[in-house]
PDB file of N, CA and C in Angstrom:
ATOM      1  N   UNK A   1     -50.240  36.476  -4.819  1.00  0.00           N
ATOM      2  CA  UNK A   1     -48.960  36.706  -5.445  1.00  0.00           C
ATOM      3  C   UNK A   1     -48.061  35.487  -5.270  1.00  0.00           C
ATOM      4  N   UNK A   2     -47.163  35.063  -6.356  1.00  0.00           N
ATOM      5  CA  UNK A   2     -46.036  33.668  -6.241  1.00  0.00           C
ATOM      6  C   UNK A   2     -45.396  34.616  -5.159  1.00  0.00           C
ATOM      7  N   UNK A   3     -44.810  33.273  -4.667  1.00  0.00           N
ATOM      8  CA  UNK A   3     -42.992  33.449  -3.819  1.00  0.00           C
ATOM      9  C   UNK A   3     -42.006  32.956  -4.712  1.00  0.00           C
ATOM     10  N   UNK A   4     -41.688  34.327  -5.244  1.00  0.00           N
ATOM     11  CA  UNK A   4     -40.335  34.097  -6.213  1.00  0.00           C
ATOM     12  C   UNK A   4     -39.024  33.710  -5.594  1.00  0.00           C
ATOM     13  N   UNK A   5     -38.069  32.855  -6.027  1.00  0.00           N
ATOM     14  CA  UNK A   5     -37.136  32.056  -5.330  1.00  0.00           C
ATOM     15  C   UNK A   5     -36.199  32.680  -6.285  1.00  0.00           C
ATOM     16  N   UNK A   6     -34.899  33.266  -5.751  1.00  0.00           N
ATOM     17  CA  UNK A   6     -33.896  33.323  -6.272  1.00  0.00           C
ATOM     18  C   UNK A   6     -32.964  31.997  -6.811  1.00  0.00           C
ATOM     19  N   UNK A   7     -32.052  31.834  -8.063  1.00  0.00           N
ATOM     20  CA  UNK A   7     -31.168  31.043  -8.664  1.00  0.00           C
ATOM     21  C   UNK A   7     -30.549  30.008  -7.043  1.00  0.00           C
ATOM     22  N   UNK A   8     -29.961  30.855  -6.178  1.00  0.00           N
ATOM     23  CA  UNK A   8     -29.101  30.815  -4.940  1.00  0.00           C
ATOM     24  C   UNK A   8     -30.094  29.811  -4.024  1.00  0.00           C
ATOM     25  N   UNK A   9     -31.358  29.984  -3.950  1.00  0.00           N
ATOM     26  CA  UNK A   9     -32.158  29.845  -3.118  1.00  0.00           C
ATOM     27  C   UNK A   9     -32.759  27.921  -3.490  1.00  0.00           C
ATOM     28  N   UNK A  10     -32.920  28.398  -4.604  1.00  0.00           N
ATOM     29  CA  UNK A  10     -33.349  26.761  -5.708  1.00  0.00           C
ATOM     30  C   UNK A  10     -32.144  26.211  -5.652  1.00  0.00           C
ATOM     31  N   UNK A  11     -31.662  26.388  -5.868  1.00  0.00           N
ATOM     32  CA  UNK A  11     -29.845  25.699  -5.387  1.00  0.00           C
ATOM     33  C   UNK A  11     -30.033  24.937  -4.506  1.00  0.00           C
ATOM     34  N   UNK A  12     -29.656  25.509  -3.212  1.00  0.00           N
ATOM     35  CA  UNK A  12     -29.695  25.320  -2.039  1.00  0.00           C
ATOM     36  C   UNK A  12     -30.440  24.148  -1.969  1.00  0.00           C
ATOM     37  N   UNK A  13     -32.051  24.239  -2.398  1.00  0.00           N
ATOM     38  CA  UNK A  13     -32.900  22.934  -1.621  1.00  0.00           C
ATOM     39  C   UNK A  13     -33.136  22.230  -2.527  1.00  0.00           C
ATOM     40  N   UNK A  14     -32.629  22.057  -3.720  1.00  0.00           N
ATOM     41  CA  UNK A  14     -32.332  21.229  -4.595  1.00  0.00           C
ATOM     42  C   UNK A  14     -30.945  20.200  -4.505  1.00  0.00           C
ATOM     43  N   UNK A  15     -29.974  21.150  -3.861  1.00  0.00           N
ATOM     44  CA  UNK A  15     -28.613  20.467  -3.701  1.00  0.00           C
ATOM     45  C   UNK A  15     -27.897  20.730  -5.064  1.00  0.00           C
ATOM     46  N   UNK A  16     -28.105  21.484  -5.815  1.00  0.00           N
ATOM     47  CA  UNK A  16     -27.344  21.371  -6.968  1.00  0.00           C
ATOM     48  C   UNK A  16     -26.312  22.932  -6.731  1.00  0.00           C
ATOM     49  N   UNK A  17     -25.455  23.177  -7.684  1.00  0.00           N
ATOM     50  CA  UNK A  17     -24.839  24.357  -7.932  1.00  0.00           C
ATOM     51  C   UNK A  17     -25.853  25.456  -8.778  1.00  0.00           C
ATOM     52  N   UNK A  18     -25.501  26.368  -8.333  1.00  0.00           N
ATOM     53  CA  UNK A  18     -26.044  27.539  -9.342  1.00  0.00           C
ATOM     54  C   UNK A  18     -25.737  27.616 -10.847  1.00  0.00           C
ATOM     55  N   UNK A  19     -24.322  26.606 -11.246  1.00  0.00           N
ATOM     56  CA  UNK A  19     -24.582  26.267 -12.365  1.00  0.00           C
ATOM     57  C   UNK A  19     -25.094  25.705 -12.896  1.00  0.00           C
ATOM     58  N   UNK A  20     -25.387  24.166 -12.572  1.00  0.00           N
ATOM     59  CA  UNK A  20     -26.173  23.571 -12.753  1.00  0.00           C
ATOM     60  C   UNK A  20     -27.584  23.606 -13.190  1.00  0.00           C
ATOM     61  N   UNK A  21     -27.909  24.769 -12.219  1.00  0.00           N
ATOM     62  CA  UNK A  21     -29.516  25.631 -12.941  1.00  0.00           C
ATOM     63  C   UNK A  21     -29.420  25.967 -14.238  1.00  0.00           C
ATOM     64  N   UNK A  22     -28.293  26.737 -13.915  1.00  0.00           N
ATOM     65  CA  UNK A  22     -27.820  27.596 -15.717  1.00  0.00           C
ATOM     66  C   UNK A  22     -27.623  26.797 -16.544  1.00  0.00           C
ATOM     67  N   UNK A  23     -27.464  25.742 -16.458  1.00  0.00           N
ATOM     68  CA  UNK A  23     -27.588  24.535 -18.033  1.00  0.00           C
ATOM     69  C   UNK A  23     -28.485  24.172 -17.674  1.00  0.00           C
ATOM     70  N   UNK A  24     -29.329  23.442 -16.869  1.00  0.00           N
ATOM     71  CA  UNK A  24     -30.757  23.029 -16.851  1.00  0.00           C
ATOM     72  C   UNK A  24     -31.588  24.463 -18.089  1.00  0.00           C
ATOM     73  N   UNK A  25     -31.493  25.352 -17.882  1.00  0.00           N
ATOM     74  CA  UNK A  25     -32.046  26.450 -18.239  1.00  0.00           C
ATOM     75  C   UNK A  25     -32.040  26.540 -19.770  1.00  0.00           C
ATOM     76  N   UNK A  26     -30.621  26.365 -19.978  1.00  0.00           N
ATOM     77  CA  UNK A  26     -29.696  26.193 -20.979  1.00  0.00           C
ATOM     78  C   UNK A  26     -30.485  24.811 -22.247  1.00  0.00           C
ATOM     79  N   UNK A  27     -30.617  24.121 -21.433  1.00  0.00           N
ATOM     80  CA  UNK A  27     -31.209  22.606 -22.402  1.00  0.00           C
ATOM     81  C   UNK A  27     -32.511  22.725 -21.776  1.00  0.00           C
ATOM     82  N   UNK A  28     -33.416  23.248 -21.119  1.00  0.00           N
ATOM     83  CA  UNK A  28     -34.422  23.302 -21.209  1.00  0.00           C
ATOM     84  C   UNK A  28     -35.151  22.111 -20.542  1.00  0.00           C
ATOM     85  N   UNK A  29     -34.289  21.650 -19.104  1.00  0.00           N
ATOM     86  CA  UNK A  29     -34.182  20.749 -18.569  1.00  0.00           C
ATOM     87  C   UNK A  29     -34.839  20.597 -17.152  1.00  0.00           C
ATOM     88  N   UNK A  30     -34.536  21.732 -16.620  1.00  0.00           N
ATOM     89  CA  UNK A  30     -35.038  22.394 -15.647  1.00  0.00           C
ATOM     90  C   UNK A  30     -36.329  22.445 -15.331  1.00  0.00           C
ATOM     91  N   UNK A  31     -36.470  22.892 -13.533  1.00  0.00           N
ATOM     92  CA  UNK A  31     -38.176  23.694 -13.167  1.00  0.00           C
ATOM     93  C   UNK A  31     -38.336  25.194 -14.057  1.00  0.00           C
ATOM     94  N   UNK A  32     -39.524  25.482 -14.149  1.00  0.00           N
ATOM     95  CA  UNK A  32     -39.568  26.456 -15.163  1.00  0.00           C
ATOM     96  C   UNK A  32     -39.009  27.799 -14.437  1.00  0.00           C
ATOM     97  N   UNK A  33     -38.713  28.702 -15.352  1.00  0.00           N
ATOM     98  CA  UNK A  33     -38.466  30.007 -14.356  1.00  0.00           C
ATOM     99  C   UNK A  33     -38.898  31.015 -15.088  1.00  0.00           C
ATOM    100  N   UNK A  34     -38.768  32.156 -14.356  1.00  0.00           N
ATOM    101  CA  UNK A  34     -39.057  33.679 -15.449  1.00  0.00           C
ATOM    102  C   UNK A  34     -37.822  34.772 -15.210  1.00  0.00           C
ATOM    103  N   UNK A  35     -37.914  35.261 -16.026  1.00  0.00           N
ATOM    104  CA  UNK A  35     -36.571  36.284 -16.279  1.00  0.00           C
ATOM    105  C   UNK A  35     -37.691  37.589 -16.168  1.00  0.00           C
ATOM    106  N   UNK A  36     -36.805  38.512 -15.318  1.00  0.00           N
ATOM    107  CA  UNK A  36     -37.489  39.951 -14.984  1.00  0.00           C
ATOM    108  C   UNK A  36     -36.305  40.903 -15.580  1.00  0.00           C
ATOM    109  N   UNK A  37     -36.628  41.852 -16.040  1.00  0.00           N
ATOM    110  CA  UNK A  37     -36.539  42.887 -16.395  1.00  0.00           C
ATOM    111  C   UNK A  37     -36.278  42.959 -17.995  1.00  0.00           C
ATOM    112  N   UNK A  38     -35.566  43.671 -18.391  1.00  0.00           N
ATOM    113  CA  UNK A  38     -35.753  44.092 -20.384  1.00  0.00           C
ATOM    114  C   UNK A  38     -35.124  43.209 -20.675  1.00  0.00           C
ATOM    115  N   UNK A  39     -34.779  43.505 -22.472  1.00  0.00           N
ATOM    116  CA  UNK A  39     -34.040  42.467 -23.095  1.00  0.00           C
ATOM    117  C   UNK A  39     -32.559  42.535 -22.806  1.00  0.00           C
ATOM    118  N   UNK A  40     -31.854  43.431 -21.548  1.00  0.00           N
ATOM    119  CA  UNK A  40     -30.421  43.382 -22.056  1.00  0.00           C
ATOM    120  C   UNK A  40     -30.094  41.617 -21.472  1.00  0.00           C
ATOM    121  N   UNK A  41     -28.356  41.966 -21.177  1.00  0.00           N
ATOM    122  CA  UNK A  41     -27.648  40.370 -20.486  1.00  0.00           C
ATOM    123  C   UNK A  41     -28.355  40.903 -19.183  1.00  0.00           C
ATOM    124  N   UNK A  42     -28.845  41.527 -18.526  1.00  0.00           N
ATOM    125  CA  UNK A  42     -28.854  41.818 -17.224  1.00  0.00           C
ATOM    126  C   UNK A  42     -30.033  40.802 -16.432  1.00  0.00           C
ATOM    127  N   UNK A  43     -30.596  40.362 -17.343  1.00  0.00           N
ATOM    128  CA  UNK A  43     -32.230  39.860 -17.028  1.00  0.00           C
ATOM    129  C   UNK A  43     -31.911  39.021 -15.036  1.00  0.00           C
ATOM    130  N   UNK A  44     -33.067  39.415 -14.501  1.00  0.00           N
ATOM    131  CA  UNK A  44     -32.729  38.770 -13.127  1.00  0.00           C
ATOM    132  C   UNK A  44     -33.648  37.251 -13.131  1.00  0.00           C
ATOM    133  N   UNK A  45     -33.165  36.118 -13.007  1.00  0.00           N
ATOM    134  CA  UNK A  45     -33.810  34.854 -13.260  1.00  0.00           C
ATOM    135  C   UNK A  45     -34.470  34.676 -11.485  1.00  0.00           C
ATOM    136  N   UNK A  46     -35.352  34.150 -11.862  1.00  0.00           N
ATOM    137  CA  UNK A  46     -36.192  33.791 -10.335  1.00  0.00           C
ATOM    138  C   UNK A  46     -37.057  32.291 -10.994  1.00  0.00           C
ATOM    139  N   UNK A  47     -37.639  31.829  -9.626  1.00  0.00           N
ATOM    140  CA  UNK A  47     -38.278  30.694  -9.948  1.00  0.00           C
ATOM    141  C   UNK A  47     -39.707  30.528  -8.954  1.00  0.00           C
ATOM    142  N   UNK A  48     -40.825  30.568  -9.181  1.00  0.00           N
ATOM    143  CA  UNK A  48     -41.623  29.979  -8.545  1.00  0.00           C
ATOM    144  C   UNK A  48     -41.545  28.937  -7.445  1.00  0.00           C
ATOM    145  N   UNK A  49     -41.781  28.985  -6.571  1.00  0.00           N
ATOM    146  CA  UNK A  49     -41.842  28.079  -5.487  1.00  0.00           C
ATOM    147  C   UNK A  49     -42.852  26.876  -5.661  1.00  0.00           C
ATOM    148  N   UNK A  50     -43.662  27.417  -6.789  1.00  0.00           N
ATOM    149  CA  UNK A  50     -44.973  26.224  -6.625  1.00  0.00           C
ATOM    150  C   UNK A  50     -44.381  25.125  -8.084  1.00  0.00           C
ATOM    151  N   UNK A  51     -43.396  25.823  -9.153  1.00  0.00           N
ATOM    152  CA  UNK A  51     -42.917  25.513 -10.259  1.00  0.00           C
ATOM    153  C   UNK A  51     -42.195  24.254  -9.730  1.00  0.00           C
ATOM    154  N   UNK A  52     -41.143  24.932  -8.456  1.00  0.00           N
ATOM    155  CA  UNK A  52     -40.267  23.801  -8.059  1.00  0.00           C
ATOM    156  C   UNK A  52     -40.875  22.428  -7.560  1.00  0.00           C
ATOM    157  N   UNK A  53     -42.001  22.852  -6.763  1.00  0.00           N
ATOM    158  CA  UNK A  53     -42.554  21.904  -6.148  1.00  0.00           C
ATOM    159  C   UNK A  53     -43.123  21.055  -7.167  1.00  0.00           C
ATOM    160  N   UNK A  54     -43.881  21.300  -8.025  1.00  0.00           N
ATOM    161  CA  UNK A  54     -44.029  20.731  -9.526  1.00  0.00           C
ATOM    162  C   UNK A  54     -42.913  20.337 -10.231  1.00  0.00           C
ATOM    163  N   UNK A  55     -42.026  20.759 -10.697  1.00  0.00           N
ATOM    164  CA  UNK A  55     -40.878  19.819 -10.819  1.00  0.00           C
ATOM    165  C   UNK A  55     -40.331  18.850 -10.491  1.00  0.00           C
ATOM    166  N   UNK A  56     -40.295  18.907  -8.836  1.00  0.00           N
ATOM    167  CA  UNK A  56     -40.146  17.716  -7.979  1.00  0.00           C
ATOM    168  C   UNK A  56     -40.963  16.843  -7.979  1.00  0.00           C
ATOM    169  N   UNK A  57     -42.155  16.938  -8.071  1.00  0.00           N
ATOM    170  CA  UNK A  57     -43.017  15.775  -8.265  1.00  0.00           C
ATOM    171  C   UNK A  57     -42.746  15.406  -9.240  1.00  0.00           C
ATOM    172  N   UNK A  58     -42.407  16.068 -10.506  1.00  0.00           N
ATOM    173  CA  UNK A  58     -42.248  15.279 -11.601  1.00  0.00           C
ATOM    174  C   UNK A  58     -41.397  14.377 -12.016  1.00  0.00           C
ATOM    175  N   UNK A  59     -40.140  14.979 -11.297  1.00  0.00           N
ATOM    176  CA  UNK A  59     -39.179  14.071 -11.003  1.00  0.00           C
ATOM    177  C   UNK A  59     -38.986  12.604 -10.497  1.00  0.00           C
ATOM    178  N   UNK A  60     -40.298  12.181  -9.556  1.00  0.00           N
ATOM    179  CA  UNK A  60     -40.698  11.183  -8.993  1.00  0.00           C
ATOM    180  C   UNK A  60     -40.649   9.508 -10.015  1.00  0.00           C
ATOM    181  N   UNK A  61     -39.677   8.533  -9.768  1.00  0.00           N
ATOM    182  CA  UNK A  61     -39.491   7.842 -11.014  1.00  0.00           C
ATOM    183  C   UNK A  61     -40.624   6.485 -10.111  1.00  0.00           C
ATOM    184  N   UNK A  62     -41.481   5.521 -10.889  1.00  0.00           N
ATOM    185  CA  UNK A  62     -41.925   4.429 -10.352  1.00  0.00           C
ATOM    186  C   UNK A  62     -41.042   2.987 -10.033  1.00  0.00           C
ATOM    187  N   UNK A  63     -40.851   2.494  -8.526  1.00  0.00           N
ATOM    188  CA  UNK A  63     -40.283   1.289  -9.079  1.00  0.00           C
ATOM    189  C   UNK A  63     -40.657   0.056  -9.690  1.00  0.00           C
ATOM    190  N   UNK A  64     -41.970   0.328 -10.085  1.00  0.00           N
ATOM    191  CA  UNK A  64     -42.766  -0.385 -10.705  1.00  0.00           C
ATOM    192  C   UNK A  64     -42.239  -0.685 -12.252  1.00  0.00           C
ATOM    193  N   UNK A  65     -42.251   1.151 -13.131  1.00  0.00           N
ATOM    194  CA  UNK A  65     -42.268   1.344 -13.812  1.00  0.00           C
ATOM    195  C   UNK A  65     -40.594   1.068 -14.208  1.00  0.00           C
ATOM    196  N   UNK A  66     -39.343   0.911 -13.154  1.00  0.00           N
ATOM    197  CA  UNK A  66     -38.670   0.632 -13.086  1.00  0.00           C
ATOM    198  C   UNK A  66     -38.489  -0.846 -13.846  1.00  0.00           C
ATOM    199  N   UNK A  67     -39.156  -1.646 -12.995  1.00  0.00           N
ATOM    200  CA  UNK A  67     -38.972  -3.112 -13.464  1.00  0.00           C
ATOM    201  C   UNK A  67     -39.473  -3.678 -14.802  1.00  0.00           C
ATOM    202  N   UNK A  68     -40.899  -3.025 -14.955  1.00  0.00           N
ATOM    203  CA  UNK A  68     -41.603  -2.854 -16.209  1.00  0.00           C
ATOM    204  C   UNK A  68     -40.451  -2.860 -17.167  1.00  0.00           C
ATOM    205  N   UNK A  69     -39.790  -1.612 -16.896  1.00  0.00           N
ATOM    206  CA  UNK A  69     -38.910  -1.397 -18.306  1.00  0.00           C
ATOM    207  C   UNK A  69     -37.484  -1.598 -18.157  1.00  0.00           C
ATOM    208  N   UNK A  70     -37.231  -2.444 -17.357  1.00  0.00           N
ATOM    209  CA  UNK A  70     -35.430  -2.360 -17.026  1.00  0.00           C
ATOM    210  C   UNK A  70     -34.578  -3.417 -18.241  1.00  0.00           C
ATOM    211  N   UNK A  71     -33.739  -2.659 -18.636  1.00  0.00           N
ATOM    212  CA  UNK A  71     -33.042  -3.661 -19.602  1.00  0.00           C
ATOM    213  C   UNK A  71     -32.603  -4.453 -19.097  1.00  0.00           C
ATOM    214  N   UNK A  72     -32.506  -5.519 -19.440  1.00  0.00           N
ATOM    215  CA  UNK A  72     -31.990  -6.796 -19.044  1.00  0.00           C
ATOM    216  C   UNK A  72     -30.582  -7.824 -19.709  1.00  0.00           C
ATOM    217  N   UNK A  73     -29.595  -7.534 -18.481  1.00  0.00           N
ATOM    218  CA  UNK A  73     -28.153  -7.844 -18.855  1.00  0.00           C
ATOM    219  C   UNK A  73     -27.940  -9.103 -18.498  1.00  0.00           C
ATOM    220  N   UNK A  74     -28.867  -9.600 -18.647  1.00  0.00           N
ATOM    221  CA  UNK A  74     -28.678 -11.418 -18.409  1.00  0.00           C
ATOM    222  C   UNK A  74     -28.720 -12.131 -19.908  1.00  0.00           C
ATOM    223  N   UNK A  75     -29.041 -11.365 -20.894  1.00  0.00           N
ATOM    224  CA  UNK A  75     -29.921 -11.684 -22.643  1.00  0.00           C
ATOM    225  C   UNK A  75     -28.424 -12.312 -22.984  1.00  0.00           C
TER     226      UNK A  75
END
């Protein structure tokens, strides 16, 4: 079975606000999540623990890939 992570919880060890999720969510920006229960406004949002951890890696930028592609304000 996942370890579902509450909105509050992904917050927290992310460092962001709980809003912040909610527009990540919003633009489709975000670690993935799932919404539990029917179609009303009520839906309860949770997140995978293994999603986040996948996110975070993805997040990972190269400084390689950095230099590769850095614009250059000397032109």
């Amino acid at each position: 079975m996942h370890e579902l992570m509450t909105a509050e919880s992904v917050a927290e060890q992310l460092a962001v606000t709980v809003k912040t999720l909610a527009k990540w969510r919003h633009f489709g920006t975000g670690p993935r999540y799932i919404k539990l229960g029917g179609n009303g406004r009520c839906n309860a949002v949770r997140y995978r623990r293994s999603d986040i951890e996948e996110w975070i890696d993805a997040q990972a930028v190269s400084t390689r890939w950095l230099e590769e592609h850095a614009v250059r304000h000397d032109r």
